[in-house]
Protein backbone atom coordinates (compact mmCIF):
# COMPACT_ATOMS: atom_id res chain seq x y z
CA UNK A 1 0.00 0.00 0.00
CA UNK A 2 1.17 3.49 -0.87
CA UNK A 3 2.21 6.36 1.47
CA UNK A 4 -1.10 8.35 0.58
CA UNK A 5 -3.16 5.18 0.75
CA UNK A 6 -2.19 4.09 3.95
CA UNK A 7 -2.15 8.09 5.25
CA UNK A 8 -6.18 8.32 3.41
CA UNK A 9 -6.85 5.20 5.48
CA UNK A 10 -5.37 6.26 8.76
CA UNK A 11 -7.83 9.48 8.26
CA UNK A 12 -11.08 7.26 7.33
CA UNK A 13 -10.40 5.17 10.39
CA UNK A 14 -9.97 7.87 12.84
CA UNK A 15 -13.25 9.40 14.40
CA UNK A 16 -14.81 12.02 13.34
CA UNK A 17 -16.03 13.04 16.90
CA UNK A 18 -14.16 13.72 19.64
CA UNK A 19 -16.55 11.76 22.23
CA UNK A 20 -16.33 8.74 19.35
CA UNK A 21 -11.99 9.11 20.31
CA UNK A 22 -11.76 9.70 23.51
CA UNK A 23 -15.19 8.17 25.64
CA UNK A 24 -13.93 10.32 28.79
CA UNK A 25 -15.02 13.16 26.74
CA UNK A 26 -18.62 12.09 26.79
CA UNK A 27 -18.80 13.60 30.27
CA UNK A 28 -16.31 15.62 30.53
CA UNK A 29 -17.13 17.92 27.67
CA UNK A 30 -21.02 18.31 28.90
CA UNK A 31 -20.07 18.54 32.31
CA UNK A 32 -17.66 21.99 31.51
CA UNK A 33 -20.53 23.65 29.63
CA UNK A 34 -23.20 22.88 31.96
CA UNK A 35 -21.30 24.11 34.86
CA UNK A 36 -20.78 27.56 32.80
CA UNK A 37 -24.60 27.68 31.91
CA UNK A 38 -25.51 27.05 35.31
CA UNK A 39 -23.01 29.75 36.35
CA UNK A 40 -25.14 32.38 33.83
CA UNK A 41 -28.42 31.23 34.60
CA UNK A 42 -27.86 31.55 38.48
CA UNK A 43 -26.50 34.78 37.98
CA UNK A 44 -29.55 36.07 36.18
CA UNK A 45 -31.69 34.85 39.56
CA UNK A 46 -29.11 34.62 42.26
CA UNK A 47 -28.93 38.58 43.70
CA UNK A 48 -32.80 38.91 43.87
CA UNK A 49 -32.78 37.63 47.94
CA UNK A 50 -29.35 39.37 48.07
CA UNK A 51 -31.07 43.06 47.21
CA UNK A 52 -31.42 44.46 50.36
CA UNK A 53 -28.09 43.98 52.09
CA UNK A 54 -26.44 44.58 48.64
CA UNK A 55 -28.60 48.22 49.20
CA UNK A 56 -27.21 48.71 52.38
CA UNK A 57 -23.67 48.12 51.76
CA UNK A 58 -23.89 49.94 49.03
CA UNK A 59 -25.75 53.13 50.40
CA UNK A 60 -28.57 52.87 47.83
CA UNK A 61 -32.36 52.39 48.02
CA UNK A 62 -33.50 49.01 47.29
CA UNK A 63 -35.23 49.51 44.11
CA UNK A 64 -32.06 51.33 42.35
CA UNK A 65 -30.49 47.51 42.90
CA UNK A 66 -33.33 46.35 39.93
CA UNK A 67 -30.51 47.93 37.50
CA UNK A 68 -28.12 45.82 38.62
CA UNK A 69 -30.17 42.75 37.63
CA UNK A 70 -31.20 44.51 34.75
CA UNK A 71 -27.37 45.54 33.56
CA UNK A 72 -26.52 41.77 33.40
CA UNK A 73 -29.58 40.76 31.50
CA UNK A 74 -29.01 43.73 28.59
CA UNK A 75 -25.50 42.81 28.08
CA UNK A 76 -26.34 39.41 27.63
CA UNK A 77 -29.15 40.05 25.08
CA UNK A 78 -26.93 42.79 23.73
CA UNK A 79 -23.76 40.32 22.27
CA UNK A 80 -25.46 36.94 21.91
CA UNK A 81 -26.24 37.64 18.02
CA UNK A 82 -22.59 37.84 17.62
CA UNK A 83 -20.76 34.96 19.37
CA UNK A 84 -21.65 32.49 16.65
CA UNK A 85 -19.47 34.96 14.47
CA UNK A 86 -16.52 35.12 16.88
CA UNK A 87 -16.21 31.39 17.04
CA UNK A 88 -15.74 31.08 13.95
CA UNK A 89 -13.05 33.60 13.20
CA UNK A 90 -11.13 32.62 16.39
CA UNK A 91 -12.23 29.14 17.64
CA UNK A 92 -14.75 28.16 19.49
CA UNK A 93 -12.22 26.50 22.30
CA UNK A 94 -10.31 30.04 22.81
CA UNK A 95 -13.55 32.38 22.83
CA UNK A 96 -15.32 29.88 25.38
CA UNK A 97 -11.92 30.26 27.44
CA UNK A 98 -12.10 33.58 27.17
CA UNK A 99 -15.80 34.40 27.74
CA UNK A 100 -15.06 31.92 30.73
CA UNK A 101 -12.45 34.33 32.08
CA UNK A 102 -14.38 37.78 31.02
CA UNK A 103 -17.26 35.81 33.22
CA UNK A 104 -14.88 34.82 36.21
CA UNK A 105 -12.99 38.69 36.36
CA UNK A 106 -16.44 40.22 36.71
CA UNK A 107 -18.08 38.31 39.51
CA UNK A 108 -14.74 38.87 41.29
CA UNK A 109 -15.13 42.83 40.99
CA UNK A 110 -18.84 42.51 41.37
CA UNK A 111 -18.08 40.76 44.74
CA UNK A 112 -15.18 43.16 45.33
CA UNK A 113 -17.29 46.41 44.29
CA UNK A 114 -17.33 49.23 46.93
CA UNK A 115 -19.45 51.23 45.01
CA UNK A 116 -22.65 51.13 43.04
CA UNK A 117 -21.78 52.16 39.44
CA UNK A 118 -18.26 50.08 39.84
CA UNK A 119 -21.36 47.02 40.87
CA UNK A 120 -23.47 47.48 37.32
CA UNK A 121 -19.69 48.03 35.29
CA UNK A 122 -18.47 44.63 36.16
CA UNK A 123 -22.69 43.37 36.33
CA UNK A 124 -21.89 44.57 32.21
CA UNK A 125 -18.94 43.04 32.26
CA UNK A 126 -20.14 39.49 33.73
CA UNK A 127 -22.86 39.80 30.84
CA UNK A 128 -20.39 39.86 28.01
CA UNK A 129 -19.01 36.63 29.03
CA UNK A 130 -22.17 34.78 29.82
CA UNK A 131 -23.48 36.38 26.32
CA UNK A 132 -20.33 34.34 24.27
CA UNK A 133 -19.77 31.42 27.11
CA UNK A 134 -23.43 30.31 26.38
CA UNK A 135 -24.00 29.98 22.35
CA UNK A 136 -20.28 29.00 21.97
CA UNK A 137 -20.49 26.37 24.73
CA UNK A 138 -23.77 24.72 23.01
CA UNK A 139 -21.41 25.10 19.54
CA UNK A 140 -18.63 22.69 21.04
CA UNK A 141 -21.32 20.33 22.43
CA UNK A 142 -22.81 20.19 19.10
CA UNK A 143 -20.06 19.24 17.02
CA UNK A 144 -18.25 17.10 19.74
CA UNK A 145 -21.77 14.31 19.41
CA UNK A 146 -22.31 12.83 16.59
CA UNK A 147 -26.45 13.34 15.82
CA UNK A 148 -27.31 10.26 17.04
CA UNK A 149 -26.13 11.08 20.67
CA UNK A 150 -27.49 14.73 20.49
CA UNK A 151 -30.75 13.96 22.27
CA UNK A 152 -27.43 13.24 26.00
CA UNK A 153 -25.65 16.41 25.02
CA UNK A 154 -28.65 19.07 24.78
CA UNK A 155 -29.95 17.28 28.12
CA UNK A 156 -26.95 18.60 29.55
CA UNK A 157 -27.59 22.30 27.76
CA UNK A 158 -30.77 22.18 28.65
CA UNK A 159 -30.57 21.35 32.57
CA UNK A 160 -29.20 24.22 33.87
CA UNK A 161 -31.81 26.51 31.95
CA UNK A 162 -34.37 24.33 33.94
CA UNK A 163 -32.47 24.88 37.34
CA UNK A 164 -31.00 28.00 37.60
CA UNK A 165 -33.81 30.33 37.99
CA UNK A 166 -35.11 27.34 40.69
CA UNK A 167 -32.42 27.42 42.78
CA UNK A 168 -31.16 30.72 42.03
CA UNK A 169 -33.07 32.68 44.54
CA UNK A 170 -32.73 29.95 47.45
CA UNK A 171 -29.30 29.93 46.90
CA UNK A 172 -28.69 33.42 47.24
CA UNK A 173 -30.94 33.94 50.34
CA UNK A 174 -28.80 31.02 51.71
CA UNK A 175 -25.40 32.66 51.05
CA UNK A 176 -26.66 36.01 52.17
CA UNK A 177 -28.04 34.87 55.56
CA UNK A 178 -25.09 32.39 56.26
CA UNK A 179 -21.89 34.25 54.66
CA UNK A 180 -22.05 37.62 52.58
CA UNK A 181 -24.03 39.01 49.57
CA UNK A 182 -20.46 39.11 48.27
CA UNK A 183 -20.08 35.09 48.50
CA UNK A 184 -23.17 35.44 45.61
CA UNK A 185 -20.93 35.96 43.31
CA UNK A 186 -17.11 34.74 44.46
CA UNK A 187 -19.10 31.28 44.33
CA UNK A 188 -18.30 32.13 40.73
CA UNK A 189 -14.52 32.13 40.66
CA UNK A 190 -13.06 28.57 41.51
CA UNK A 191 -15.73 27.13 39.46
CA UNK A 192 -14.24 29.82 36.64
CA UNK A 193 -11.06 29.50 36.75
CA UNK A 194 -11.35 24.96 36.62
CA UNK A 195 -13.58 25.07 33.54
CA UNK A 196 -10.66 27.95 31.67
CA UNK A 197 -8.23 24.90 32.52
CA UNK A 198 -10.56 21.94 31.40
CA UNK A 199 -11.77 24.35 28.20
CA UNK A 200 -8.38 24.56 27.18
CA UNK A 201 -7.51 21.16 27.68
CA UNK A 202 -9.64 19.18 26.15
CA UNK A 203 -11.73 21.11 23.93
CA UNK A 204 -11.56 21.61 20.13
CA UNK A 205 -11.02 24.62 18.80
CA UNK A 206 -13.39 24.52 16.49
CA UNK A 207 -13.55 27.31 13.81
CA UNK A 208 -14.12 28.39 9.99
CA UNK A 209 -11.05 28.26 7.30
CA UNK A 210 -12.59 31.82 6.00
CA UNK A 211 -15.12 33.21 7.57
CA UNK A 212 -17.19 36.18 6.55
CA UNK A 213 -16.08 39.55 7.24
CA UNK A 214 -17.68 41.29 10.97
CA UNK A 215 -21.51 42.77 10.21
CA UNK A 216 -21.08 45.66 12.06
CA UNK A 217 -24.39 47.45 10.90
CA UNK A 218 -26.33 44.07 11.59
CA UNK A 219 -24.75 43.69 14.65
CA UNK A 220 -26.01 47.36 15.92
CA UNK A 221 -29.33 46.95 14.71
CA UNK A 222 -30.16 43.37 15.84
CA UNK A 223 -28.56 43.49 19.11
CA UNK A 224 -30.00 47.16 19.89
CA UNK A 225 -33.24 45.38 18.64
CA UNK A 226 -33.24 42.61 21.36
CA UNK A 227 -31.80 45.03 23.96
CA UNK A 228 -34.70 47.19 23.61
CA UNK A 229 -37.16 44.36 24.07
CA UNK A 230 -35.20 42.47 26.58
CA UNK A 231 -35.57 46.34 28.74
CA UNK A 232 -39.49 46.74 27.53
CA UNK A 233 -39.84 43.08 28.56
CA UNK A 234 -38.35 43.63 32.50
CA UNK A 235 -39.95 46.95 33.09
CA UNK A 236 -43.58 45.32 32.13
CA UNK A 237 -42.79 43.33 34.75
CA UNK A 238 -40.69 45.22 37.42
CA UNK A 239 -41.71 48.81 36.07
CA UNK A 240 -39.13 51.42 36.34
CA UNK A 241 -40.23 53.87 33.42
CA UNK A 242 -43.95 54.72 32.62
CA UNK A 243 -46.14 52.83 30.63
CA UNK A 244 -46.05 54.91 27.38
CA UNK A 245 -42.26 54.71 27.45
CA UNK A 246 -42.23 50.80 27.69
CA UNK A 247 -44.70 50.55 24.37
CA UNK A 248 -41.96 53.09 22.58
CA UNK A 249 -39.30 50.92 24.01
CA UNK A 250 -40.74 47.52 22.40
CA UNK A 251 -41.74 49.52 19.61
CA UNK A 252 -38.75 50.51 18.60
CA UNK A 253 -36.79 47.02 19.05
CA UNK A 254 -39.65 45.40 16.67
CA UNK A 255 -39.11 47.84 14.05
CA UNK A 256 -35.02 47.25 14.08
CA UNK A 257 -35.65 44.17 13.81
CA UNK A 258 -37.98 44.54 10.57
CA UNK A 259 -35.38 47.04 9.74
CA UNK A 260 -32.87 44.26 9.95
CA UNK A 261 -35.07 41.82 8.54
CA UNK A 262 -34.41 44.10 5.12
CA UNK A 263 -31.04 44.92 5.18
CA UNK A 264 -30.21 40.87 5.59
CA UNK A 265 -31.61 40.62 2.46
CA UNK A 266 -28.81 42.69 0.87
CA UNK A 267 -25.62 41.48 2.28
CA UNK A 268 -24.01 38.37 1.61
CA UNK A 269 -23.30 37.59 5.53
CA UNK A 270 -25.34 39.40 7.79
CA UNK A 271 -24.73 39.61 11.56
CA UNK A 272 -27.67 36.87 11.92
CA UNK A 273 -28.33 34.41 9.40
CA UNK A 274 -32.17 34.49 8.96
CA UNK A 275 -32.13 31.77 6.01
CA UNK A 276 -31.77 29.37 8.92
CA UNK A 277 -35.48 29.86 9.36
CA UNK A 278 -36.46 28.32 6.09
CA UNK A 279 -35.21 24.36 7.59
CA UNK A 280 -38.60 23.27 8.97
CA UNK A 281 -37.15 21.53 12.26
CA UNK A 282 -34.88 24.63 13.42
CA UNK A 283 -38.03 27.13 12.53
CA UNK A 284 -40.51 25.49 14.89
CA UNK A 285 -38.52 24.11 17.49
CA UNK A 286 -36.98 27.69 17.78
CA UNK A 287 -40.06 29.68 17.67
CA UNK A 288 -43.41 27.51 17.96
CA UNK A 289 -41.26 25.58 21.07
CA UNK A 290 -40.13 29.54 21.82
CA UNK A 291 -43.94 30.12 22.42
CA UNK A 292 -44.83 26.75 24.25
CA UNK A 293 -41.55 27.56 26.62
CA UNK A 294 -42.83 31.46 27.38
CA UNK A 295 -46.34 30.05 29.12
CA UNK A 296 -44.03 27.34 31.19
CA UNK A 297 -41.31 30.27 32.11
CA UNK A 298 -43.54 32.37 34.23
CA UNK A 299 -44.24 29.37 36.84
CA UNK A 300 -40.55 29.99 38.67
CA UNK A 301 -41.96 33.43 38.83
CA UNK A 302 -45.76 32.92 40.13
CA UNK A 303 -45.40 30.12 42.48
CA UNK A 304 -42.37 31.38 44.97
CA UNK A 305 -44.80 34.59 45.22
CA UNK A 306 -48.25 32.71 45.38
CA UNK A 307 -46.44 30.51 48.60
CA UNK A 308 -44.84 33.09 50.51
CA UNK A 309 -47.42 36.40 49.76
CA UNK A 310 -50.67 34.04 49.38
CA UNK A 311 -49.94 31.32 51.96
CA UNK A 312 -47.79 32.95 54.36
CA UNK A 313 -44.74 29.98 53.92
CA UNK A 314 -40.99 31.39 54.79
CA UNK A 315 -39.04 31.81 51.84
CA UNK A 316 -37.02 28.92 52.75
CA UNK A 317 -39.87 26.63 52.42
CA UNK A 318 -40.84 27.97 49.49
CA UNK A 319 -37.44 27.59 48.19
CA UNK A 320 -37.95 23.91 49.10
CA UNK A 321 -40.73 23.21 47.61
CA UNK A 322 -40.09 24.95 44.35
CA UNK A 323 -36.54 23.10 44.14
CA UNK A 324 -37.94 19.38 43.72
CA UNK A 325 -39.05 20.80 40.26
CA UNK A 326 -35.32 20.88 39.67
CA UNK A 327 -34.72 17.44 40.54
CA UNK A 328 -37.17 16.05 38.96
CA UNK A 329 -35.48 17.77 35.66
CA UNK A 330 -32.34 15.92 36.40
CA UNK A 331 -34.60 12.35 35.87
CA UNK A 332 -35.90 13.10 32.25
CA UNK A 333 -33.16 12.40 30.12
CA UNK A 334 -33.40 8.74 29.99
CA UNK A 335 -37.25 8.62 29.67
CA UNK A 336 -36.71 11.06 26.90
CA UNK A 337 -34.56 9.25 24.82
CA UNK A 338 -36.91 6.35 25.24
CA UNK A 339 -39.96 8.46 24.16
CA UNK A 340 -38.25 10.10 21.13
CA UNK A 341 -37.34 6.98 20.06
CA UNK A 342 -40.79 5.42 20.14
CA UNK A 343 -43.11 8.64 19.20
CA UNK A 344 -40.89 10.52 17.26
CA UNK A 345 -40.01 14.53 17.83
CA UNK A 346 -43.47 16.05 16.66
CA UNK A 347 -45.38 13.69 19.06
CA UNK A 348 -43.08 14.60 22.00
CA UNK A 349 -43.65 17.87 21.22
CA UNK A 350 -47.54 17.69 21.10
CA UNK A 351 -47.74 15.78 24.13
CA UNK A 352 -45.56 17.53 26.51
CA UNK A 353 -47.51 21.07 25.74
CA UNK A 354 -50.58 19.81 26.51
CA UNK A 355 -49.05 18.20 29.53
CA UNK A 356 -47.22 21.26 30.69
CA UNK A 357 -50.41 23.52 30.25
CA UNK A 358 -52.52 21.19 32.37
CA UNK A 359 -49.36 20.97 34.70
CA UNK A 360 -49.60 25.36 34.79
CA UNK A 361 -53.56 24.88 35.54
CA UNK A 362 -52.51 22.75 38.55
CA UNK A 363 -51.14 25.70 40.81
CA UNK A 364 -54.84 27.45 40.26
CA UNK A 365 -56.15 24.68 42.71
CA UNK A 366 -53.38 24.83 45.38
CA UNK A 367 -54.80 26.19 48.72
CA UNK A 368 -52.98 27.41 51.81
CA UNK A 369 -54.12 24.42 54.00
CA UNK A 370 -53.18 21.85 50.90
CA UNK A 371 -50.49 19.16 52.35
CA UNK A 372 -47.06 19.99 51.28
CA UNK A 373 -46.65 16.79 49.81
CA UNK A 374 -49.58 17.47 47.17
CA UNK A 375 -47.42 20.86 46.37
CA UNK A 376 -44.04 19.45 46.06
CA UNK A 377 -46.25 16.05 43.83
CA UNK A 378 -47.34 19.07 41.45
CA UNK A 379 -44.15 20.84 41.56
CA UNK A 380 -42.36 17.71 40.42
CA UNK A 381 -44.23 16.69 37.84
CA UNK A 382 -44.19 19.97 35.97
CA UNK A 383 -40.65 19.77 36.30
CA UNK A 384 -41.16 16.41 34.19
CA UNK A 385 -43.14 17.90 31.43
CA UNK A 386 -40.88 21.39 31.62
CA UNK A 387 -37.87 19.38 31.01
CA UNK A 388 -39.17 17.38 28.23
CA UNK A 389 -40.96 20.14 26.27
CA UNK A 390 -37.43 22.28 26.81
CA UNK A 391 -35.17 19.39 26.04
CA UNK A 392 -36.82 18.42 23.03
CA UNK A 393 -37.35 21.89 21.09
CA UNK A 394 -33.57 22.26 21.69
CA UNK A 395 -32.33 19.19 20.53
CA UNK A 396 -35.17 19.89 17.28
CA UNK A 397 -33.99 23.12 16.61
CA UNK A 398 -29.84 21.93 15.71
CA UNK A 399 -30.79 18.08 14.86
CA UNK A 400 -30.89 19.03 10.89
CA UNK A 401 -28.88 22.12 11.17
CA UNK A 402 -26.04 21.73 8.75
CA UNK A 403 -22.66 21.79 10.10
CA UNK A 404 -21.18 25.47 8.09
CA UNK A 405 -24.12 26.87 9.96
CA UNK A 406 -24.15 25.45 13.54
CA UNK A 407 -22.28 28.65 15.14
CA UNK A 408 -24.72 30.88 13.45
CA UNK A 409 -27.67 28.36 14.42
CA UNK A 410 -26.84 28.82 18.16
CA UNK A 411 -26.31 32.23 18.25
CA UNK A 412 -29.55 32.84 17.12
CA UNK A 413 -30.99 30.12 18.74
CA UNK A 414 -29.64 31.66 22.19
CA UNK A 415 -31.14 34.81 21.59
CA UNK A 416 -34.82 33.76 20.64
CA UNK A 417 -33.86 31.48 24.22
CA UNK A 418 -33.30 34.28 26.04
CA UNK A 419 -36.51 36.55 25.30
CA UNK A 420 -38.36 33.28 25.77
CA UNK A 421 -37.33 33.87 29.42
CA UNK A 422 -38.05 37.12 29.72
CA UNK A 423 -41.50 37.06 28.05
CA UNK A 424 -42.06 34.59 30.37
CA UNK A 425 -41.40 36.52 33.71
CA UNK A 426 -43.09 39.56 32.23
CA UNK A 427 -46.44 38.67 30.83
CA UNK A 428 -46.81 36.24 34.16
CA UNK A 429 -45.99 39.53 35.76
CA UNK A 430 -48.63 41.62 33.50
CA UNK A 431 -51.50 39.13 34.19
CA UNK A 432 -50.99 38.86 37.92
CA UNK A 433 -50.84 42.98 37.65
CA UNK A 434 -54.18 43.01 35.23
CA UNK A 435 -56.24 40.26 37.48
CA UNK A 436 -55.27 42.78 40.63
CA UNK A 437 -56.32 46.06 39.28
CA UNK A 438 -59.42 46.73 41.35
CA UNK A 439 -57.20 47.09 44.64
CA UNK A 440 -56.97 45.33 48.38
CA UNK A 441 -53.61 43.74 47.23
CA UNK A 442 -52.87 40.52 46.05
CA UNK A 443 -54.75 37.33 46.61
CA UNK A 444 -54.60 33.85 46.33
CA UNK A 445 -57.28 33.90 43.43
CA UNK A 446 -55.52 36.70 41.83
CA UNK A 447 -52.96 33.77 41.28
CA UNK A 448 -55.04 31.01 40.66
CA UNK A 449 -56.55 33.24 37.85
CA UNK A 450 -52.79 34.35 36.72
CA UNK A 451 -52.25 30.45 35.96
CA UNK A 452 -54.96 29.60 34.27
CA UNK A 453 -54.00 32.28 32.04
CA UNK A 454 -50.59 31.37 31.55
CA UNK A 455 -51.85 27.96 30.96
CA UNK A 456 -53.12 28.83 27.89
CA UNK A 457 -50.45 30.19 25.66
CA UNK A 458 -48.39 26.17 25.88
CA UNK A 459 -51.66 25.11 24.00
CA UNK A 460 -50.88 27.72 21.50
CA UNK A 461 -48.01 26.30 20.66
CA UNK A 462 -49.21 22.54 19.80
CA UNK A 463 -51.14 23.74 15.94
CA UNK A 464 -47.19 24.29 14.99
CA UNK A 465 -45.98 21.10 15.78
CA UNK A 466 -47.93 19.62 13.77
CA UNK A 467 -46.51 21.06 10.53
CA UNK A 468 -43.53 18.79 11.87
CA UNK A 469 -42.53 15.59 9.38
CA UNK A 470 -42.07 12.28 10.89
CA UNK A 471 -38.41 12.60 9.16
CA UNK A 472 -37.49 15.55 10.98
CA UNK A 473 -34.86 15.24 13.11
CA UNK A 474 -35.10 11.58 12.89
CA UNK A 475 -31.70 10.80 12.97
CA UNK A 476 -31.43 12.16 16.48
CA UNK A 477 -34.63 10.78 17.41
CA UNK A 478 -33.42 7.36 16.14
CA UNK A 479 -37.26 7.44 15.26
CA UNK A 480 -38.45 5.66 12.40
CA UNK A 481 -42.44 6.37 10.91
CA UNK A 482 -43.38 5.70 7.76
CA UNK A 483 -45.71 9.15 6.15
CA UNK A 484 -48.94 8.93 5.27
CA UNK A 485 -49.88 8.38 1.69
């Protein structure tokens, strides 16, 4: 056999994954980006028990703290659109190192701030890595499975979305009573510093031979765009500007985004790649599973408030209670690969909306004097049905996703993530604040009503998925179903 034969060989025989060559990678490389998403989704949730003794160190009123959640939240909506862009021009291994190390410098400052504007520059600061660490992070993952073990590695992605804003709050009250507000966010830095080291060892640095030149026009208008809704979005639900001002706020960021929507049309490589919307199975598990995920994102918002303002329960409890939905999301991956397997993606889909809406409904018939256990039975199940309907849509949206356009898939796929979130919070936030108008505060059936309502818009969502094909993403599904004639 000749030189090049044996040397073509030698390249056919060697994986193309990196999990397929080294198996301790299967762990390893979803254990380093969960840790980092669970680092930004905490920190998202994490200072909201820590307000008021961050207010008094600081010398500043309570409510001037909301900008400091506020800070972290634009920056990350502000530079997700444009990490898919840096990976590929640099690597995907050195910009997750570096947003890794952007993340770890800030919640050392934030924890080391003496004052509060030197709190909300490094709050910006911590943003700008969580905005590149997250996208680039679900890149690696991507491209490190092959598609027929991508159902494992979103499970991974998709956990820490489903705990974070959980535990967030409990944890911070915890650290706050026990140690420091400060110990909110140096909780941060060892946990920083060993994924930079594990990043950099064993990750590849995945990246494009030429990519396209920096959109800098795109880049202003779409991430002004999502800033500007991500800001109307928070202030609908923790109002810090009048009303007319929020509606010119979101009105604005929709028509940048139209705006954008043109100019895309007329350069070769625009900041976001919108084309990506034309493959069937990243179109609705991004948006119609976008819509299904907003109705089951205001729950970690309504039901901490309904148990300690409607039935009295310390916040500890209610921190306890609301964290076995957590646990139970840490249980689903298994039965999901099972159920994919058998019903295929668009069934999943169907079923875990309805199931999640009914789940939402469920709160509306939780009294003060029902047992604890019926609470934490409800809590856990919609954990169940959260996890699968979140898990899913992910794993949808990047199963068919070609491989030149996986960094600009998750990119946009993290920002259309994002607002789900924050759509979330805010409408459950706008209903409790409609069904409460007529004064005398809030009540327990001002909630009950508030969940009913949000019940409704995970039903919206289930018309879409049926325009899915039995085919799509079937070979991450492992799915087989023969169409109709």
């Amino acid at each position: 056999m000749s030189a090049d034969a044996k040397e073509q060989a030698t390249v056919q025989e060697t994986p193309q994954f990196a999990v397929e060559r080294d198996p301790r990678l299967r762990l390893l490389i979803p254990g380093i980006v969960a840790v980092s998403f669970l680092m930004e989704q905490l920190d998202s949730t994490i200072i909201v028990t820590a307000v008021p003794a961050m207010a008094r160190s600081l010398g500043v009123t309570p409510l001037s703290m909301n900008l400091a959640v506020t800070t972290y939240v634009l920056a990350l909506a502000m530079f997700i659109p444009v990490s898919g862009w840096f990976a590929d021009r640099f690597g995907a291994r050195r910009i997750f190192a570096l947003a890794l190390i952007v993340f770890t410098v800030g919640s050392m400052f934030c924890g080391m701030a003496t004052t509060f504007p030197m709190l909300i520059a490094m709050r910006a600061l911590q943003g700008l890595g969580g905005a590149m660490m997250t996208p680039v992070g679900r890149l690696i993952l991507i491209r490190s499975f092959p598609r027929s073990q991508l159902v494992t590695a979103m499970t991974y992605m998709t956990l820490p979305a489903v705990v974070g804003p959980v535990i967030g709050p409990l944890l911070g009250g915890v650290l706050t009573t026990y140690a420091s507000w400060r110990w909110v966010f140096f909780v941060n830095v060892p946990f920083g510093i060993a994924g930079v080291i594990l990043a950099l060892r064993y990750f590849e640095d995945f990246r494009e031979a030429s990519p396209a030149r920096f959109d800098f026009p795109g880049f202003l208008m779409v991430g002004m765009a999502v800033m500007l809704l991500q800001y109307g979005m928070e202030n609908i639900g923790r109002p810090t500007i009048p009303v007319a001002a929020i509606a010119g706020v979101v009105a604005t960021g929709v028509l940048l985004l139209i705006a954008f929507g043109r100019y895309a049309r007329k350069v070769t490589a625009p900041a976001v790649d919108l084309t990506l919307f034309r493959q069937r199975s990243f179109r609705i598990g991004t948006l119609v599973g976008g819509l299904c995920r907003v109705g089951l994102n205001g729950v970690p918002f309504l039901l901490p408030l309904m148990l300690q303002l409607g039935f009295g329960v310390s916040p500890v409890v209610s921190g306890s209670l609301t964290f076995v939905g957590a646990i139970s999301g840490f249980s689903i991956r298994k039965i999901l690969i099972r159920l994919l397997r058998v019903f295929g993606f668009d069934r999943v889909l169907i079923g875990s909306a309805i199931a999640g809406s009914a789940m939402v409904a469920s709160f509306a018939f939780l009294r003060a004097d029902t047992p604890h256990w019926i609470v934490v039975v409800c809590v856990f199940a919609f954990g169940l049905t959260r996890s699968c309907q979140f898990m899913s849509s992910n794993t949808l949206s990047y199963s068919d996703v070609p491989a030149v356009q996986l960094s600009r898939a998750t990119s946009l796929g993290g920002v259309l993530q994002q607002l789900s979130v924050s759509f979330g919070v805010s409408i459950a936030a706008m209903l409790l604040g409609l069904v409460s108008m007529r004064g005398g505060g809030l009540t327990v059936a001002h909630f009950h009503l508030a969940f009913l309502l949000m019940a409704v818009i995970p039903l919206l969502s289930v018309p879409g998925f049926f325009f899915l094909h039995p085919e799509d993403g079937a070979q991450v599904a492992l799915h087989v179903r023969k169409r109709k004639a």
